[in-house]
C-alpha atoms as a PDB file:
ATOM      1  CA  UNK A   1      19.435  39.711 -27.987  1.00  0.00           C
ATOM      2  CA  UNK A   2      16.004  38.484 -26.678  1.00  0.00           C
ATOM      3  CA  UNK A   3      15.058  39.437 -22.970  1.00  0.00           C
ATOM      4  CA  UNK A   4      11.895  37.466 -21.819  1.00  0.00           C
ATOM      5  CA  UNK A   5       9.923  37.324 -18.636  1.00  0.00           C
ATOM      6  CA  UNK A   6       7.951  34.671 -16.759  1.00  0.00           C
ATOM      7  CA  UNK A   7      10.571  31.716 -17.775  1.00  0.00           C
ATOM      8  CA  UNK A   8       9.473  29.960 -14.434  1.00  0.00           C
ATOM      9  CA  UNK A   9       5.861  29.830 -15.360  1.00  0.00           C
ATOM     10  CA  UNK A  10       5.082  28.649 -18.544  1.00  0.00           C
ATOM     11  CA  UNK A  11       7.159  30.362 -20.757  1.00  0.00           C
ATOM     12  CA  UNK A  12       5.089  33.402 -21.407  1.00  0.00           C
ATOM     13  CA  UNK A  13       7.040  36.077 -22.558  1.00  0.00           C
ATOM     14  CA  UNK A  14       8.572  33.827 -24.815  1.00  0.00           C
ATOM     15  CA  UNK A  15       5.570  32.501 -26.480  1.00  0.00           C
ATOM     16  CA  UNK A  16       4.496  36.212 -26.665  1.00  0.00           C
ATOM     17  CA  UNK A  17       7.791  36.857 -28.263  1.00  0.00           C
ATOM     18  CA  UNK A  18       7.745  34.054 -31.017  1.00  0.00           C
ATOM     19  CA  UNK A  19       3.713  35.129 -31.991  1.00  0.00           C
ATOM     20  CA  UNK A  20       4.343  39.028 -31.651  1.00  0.00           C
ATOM     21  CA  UNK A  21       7.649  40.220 -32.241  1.00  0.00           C
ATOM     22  CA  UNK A  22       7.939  42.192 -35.860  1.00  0.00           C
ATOM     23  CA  UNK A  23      11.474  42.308 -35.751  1.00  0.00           C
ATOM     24  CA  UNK A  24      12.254  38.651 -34.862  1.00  0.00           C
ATOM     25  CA  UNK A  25       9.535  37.740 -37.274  1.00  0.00           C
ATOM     26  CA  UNK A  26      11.563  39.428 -40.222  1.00  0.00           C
ATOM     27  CA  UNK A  27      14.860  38.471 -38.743  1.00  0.00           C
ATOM     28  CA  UNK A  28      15.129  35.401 -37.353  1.00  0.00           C
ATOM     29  CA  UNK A  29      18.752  34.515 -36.560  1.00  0.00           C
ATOM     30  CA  UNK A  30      19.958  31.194 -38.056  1.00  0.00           C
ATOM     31  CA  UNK A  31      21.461  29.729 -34.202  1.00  0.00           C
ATOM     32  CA  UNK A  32      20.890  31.229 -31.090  1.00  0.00           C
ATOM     33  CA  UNK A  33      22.425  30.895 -27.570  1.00  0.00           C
ATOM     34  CA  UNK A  34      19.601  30.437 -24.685  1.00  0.00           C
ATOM     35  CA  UNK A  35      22.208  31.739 -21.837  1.00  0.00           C
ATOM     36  CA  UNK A  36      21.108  29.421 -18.740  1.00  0.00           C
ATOM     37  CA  UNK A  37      23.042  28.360 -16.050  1.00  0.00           C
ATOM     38  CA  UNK A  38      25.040  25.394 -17.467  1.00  0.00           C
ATOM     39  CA  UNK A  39      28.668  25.718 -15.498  1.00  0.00           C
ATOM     40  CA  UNK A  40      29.829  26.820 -19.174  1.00  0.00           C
ATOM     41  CA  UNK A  41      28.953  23.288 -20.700  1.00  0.00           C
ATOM     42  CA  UNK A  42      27.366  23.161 -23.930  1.00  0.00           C
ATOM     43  CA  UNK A  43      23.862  21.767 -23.414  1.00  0.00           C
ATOM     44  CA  UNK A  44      22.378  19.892 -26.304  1.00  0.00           C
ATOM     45  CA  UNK A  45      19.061  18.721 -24.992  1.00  0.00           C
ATOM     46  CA  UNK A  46      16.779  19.215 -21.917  1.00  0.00           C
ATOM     47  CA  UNK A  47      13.823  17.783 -20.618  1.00  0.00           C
ATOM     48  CA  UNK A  48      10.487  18.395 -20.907  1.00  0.00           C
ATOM     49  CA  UNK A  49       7.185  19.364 -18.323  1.00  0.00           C
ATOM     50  CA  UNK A  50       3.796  18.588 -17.992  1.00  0.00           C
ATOM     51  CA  UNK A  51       1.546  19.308 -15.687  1.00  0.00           C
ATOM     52  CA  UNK A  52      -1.873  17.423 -15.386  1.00  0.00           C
ATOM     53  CA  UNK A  53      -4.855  18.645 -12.398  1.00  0.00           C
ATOM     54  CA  UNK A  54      -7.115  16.717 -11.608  1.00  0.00           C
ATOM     55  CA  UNK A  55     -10.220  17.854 -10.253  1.00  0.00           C
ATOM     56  CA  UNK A  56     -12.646  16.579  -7.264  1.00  0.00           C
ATOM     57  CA  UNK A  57     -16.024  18.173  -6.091  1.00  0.00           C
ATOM     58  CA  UNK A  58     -17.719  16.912  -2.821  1.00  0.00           C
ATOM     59  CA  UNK A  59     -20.082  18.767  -0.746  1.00  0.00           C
ATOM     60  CA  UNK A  60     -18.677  20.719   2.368  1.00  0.00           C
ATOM     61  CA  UNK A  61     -20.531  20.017   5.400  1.00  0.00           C
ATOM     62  CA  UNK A  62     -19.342  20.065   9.507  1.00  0.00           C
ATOM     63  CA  UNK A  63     -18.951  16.177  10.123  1.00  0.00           C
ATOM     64  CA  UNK A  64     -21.177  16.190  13.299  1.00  0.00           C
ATOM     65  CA  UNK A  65     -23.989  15.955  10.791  1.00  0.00           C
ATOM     66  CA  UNK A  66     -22.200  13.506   8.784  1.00  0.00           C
ATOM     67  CA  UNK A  67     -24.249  14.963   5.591  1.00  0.00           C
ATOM     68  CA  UNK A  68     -20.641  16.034   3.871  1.00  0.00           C
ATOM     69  CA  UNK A  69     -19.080  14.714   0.515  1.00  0.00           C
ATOM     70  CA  UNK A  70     -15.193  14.686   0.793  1.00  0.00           C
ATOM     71  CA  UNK A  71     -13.622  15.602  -2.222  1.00  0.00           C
ATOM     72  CA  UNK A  72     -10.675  13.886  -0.631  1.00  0.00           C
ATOM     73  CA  UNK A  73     -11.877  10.468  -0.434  1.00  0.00           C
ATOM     74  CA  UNK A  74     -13.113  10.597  -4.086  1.00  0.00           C
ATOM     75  CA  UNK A  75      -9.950  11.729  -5.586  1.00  0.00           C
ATOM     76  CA  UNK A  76      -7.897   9.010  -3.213  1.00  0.00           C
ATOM     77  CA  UNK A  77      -8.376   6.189  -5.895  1.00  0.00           C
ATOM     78  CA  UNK A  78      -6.862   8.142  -8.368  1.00  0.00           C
ATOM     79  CA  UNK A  79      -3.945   8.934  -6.374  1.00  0.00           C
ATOM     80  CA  UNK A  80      -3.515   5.431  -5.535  1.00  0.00           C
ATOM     81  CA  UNK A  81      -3.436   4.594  -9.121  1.00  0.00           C
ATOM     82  CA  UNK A  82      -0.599   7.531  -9.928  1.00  0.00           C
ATOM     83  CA  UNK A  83       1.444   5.926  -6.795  1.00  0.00           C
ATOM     84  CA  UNK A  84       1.779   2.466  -8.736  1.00  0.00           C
ATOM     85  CA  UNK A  85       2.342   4.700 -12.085  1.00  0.00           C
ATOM     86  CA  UNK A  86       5.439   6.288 -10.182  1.00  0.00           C
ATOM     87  CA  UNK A  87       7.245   3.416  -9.118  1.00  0.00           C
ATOM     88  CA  UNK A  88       6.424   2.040 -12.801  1.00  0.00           C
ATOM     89  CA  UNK A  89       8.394   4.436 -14.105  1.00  0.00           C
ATOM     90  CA  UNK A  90      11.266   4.550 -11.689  1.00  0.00           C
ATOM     91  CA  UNK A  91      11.570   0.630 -13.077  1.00  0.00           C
ATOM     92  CA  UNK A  92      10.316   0.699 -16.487  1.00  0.00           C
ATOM     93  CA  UNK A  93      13.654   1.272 -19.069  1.00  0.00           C
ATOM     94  CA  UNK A  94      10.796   2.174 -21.681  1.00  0.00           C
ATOM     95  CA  UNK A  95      10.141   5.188 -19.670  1.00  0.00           C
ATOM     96  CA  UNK A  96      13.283   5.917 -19.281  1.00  0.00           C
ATOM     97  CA  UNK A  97      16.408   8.149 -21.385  1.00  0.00           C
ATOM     98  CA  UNK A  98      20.037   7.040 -20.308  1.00  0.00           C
ATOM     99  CA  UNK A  99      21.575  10.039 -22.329  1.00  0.00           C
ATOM    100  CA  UNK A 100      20.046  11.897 -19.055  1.00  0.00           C
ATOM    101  CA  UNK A 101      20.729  12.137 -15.427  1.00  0.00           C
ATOM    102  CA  UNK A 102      18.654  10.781 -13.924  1.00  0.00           C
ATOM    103  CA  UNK A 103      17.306   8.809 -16.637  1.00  0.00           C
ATOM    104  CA  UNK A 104      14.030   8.944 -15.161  1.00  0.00           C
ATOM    105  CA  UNK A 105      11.446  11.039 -15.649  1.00  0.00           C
ATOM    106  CA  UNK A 106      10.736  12.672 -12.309  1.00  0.00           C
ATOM    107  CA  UNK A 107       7.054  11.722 -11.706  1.00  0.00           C
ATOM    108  CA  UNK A 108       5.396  14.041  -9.162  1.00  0.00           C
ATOM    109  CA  UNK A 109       2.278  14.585  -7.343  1.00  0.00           C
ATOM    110  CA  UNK A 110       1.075  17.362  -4.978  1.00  0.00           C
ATOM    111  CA  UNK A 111      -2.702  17.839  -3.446  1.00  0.00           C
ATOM    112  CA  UNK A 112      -4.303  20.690  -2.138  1.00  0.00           C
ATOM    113  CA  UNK A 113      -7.778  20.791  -0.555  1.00  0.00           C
ATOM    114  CA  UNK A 114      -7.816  24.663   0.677  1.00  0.00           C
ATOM    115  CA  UNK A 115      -6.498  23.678   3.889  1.00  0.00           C
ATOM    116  CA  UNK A 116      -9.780  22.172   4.821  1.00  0.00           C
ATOM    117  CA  UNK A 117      -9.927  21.746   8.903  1.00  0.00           C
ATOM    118  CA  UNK A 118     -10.252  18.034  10.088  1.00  0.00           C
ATOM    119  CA  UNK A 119     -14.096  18.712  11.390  1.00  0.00           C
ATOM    120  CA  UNK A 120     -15.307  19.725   7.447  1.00  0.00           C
ATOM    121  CA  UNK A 121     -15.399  17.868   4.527  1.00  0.00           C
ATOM    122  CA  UNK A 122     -13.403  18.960   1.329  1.00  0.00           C
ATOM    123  CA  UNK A 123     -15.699  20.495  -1.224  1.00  0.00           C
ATOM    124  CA  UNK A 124     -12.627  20.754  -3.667  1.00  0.00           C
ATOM    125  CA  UNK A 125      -9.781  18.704  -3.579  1.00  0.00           C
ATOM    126  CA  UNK A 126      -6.650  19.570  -6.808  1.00  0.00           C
ATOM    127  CA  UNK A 127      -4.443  16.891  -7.101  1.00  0.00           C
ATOM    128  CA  UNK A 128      -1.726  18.680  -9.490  1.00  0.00           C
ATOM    129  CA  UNK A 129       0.311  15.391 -11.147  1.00  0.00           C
ATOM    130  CA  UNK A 130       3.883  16.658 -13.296  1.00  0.00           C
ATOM    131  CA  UNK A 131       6.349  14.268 -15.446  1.00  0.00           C
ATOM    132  CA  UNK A 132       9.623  15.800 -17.252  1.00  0.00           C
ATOM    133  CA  UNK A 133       9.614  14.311 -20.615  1.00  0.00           C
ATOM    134  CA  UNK A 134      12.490  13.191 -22.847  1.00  0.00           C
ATOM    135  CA  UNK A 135      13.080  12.371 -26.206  1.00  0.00           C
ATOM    136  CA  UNK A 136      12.229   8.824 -27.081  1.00  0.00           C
ATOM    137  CA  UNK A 137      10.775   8.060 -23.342  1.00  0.00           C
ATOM    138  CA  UNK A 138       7.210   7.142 -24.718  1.00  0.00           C
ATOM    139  CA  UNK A 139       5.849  10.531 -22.616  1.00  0.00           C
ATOM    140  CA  UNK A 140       2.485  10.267 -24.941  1.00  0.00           C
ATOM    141  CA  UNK A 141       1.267   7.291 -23.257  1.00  0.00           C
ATOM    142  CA  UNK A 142       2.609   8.599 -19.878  1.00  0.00           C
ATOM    143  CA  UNK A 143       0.542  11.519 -20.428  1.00  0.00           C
ATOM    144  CA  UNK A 144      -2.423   8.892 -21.611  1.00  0.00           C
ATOM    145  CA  UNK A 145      -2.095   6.997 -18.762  1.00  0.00           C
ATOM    146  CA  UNK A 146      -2.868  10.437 -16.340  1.00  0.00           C
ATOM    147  CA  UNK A 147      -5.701  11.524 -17.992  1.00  0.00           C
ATOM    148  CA  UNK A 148      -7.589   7.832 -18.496  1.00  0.00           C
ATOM    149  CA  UNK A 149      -6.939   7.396 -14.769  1.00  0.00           C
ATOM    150  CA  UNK A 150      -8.781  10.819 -13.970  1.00  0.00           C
ATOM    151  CA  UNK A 151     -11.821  10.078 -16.340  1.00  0.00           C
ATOM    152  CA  UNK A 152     -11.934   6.528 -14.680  1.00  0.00           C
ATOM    153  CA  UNK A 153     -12.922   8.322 -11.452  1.00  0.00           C
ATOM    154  CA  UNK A 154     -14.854  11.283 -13.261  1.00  0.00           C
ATOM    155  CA  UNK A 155     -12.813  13.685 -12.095  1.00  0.00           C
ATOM    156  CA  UNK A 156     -12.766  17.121 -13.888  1.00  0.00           C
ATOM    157  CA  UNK A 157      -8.906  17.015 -15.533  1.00  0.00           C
ATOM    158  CA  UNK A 158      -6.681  19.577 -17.356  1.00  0.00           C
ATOM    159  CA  UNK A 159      -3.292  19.811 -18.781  1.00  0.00           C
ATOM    160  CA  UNK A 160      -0.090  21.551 -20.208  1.00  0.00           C
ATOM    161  CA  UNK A 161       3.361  21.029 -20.984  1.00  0.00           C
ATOM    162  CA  UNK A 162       5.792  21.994 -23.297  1.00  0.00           C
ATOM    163  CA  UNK A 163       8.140  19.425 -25.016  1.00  0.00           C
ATOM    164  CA  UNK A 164      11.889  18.398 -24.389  1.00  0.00           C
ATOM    165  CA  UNK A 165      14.583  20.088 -26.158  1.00  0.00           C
ATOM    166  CA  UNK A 166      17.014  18.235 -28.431  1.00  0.00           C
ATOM    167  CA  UNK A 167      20.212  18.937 -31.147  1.00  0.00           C
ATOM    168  CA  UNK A 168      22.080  16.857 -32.750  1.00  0.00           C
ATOM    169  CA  UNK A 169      25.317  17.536 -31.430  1.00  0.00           C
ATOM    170  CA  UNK A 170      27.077  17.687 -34.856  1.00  0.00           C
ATOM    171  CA  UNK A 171      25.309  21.091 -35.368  1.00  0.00           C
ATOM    172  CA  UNK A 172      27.454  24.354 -36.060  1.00  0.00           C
ATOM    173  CA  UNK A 173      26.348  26.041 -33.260  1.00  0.00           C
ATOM    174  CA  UNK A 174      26.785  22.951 -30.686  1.00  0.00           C
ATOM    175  CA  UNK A 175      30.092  22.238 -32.232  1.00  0.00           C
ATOM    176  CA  UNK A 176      30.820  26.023 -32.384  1.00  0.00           C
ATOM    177  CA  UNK A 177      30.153  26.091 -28.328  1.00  0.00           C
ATOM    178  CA  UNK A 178      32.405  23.074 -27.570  1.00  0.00           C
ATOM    179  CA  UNK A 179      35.440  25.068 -29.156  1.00  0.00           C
ATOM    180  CA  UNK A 180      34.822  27.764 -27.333  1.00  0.00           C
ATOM    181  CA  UNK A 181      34.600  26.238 -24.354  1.00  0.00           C
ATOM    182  CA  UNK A 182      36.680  22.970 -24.460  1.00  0.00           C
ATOM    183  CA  UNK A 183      33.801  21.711 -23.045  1.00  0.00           C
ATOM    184  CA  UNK A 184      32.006  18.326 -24.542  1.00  0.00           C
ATOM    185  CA  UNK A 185      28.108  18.834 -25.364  1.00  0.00           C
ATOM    186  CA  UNK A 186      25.840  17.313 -22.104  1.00  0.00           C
ATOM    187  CA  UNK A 187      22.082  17.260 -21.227  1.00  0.00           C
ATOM    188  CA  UNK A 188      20.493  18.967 -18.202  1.00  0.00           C
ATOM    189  CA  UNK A 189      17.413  17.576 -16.724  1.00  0.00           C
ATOM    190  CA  UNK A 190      15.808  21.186 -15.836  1.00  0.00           C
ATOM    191  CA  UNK A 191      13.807  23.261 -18.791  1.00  0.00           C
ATOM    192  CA  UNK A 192      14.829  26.085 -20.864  1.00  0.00           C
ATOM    193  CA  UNK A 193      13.343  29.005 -23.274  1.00  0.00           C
ATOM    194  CA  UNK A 194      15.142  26.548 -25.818  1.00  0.00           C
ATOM    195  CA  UNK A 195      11.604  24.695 -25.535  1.00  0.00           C
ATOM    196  CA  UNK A 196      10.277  27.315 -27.569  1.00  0.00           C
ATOM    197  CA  UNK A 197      12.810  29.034 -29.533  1.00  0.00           C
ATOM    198  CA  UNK A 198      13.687  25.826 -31.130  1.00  0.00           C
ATOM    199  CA  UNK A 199      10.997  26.018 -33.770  1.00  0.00           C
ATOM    200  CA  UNK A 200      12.907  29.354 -34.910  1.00  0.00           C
ATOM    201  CA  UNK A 201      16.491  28.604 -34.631  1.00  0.00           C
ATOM    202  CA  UNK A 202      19.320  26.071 -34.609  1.00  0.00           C
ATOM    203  CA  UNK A 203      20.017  26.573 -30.617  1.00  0.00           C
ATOM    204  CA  UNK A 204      22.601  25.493 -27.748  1.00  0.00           C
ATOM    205  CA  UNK A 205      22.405  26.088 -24.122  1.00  0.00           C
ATOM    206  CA  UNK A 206      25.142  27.688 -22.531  1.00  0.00           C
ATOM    207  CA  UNK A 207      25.408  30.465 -19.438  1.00  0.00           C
ATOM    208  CA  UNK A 208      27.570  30.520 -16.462  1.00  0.00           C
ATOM    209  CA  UNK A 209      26.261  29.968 -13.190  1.00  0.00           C
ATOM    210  CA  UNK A 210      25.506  26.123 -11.875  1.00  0.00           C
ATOM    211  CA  UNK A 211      21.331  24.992 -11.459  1.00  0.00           C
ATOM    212  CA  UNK A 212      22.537  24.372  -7.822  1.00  0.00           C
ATOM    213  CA  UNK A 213      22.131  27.686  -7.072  1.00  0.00           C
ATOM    214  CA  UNK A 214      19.136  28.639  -8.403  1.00  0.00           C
ATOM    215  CA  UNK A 215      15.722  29.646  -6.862  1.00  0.00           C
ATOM    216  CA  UNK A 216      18.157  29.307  -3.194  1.00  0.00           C
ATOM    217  CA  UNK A 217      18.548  32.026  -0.642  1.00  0.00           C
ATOM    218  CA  UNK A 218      21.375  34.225  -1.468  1.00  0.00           C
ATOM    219  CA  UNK A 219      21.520  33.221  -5.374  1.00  0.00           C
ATOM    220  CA  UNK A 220      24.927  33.771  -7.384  1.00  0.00           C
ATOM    221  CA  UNK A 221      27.323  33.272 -10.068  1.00  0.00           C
ATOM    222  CA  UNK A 222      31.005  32.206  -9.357  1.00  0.00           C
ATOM    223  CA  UNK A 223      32.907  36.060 -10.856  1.00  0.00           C
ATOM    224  CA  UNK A 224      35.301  34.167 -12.464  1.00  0.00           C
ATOM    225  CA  UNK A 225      33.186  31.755 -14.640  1.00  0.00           C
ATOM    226  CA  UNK A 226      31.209  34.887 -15.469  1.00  0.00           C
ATOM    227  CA  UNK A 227      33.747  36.824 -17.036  1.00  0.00           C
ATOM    228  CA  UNK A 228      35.288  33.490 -19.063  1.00  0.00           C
ATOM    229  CA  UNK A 229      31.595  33.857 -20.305  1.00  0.00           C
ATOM    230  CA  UNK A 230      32.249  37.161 -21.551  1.00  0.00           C
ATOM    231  CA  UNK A 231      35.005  35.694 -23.985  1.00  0.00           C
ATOM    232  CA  UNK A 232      33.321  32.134 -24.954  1.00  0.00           C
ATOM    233  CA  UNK A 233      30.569  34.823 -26.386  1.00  0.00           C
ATOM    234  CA  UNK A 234      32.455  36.929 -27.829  1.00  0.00           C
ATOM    235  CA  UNK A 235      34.151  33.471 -29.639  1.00  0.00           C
ATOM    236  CA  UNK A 236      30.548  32.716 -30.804  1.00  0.00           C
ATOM    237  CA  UNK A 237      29.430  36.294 -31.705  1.00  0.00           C
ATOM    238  CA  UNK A 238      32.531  36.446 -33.816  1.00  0.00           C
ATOM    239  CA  UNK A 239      32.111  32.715 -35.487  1.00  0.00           C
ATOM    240  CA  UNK A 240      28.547  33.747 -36.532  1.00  0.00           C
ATOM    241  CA  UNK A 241      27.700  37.248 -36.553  1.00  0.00           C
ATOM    242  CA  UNK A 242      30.809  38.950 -37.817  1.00  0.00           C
ATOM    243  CA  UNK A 243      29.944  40.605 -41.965  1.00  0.00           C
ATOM    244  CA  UNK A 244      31.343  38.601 -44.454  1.00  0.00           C
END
């Protein structure tokens, strides 16, 4: 069993898990069961996440003396240019994965200038753009197309993201989860550990709990589905892990 922290925010603990860990490194398991809240359906692949920010400096200055930079009005054509990106891709079928719901890619943009009062110009201006990739949706040039943009109007840009998750559904451990369950194999459009722990393991996604109530106020798990979760793992602990 592998506990990790920071899930929400990068995946830290497990990245620090899959570089540090001694005992992982000498035992990797053969499958592995990232226990996220799926309803109990075996998940087979998940999306992706990037996150590019791009990066504005003007000059702050009271606007009486009119002497101010905004950093607003220089990152503006960029944003412009990511508004005609995001209805691209809500058209575009290249963009686009129909083994997913929604197919799309879920192209987002958020800007923060430090709350700068309406008599001051922005000195610093983030606009934070994020896309969930999918296998086979061309995210490369998505990603590309982001970080030309922000170099067209010299803005200062960064970016990180880790990749979708995929198995072929004919695996042992997918196929393994769908008897236990009853369940067929289905994607999720949210992100998992499974982003990282698949360059260790054969893995499927499967926890109870449903995505609609997570990060809410007053989280929770229906009792029932939680102990029917008990059993399907104990199924799959005794398919795999029980001594020849």
């Amino acid at each position: 069993m592998v506990l990790t922290a920071d899930e929400e925010v990068g995946y830290g603990g497990a990245k620090q898990v899959a570089a540090e860990s001694k005992l992982l490194a000498e035992h990797w398991p053969t499958y592995g069961v990232i226990a996220e809240p799926t309803t109990l359906l075996p998940v087979y692949a998940h999306k992706g996440g990037t996150r590019v920010t791009a990066t504005a400096h003007g000059r702050a200055a009271h606007t009486s003396t009119d002497l101010g930079i905004s950093a607003n009005f220089l990152i503006a054509p960029f944003m412009a240019e990511m508004a005609e990106l995001a209805r691209r891709f809500k058209q575009d079928r290249r963009y686009q994965n129909d083994e997913f719901s929604p197919p799309t890619n879920g192209f987002n943009l958020t800007i923060s200038d430090g709350d700068t009062k309406p008599n001051v110009t922005a000195a610093r201006t983030v606009c934070t753009v994020g896309f969930r990739s999918m296998p086979n949706d061309h995210s490369d040039e998505v990603l590309e197309m982001i970080l030309a943009a922000a170099r067209r109007h010299n803005l200062e840009v960064d970016w990180y993201g880790f990749g979708p998750f995929y198995a072929d559904k004919s695996s042992p451990i997918v196929q393994a989860a769908v008897r236990a369950t009853g369940a067929a194999p289905v994607t999720v459009p949210f992100g998992t550990e499974a982003a990282i722990f698949k360059e260790y393991a054969d893995l499927v996604i499967l926890g109870p709990g449903d995505i609609a109530q997570a990060h809410t106020q007053g989280e929770w798990i229906d009792i029932a589905q939680l102990a029917r979760a008990v059993e399907v793992y104990r199924t799959l602990i005794a398919a795999f892990c029980t001594a020849a």
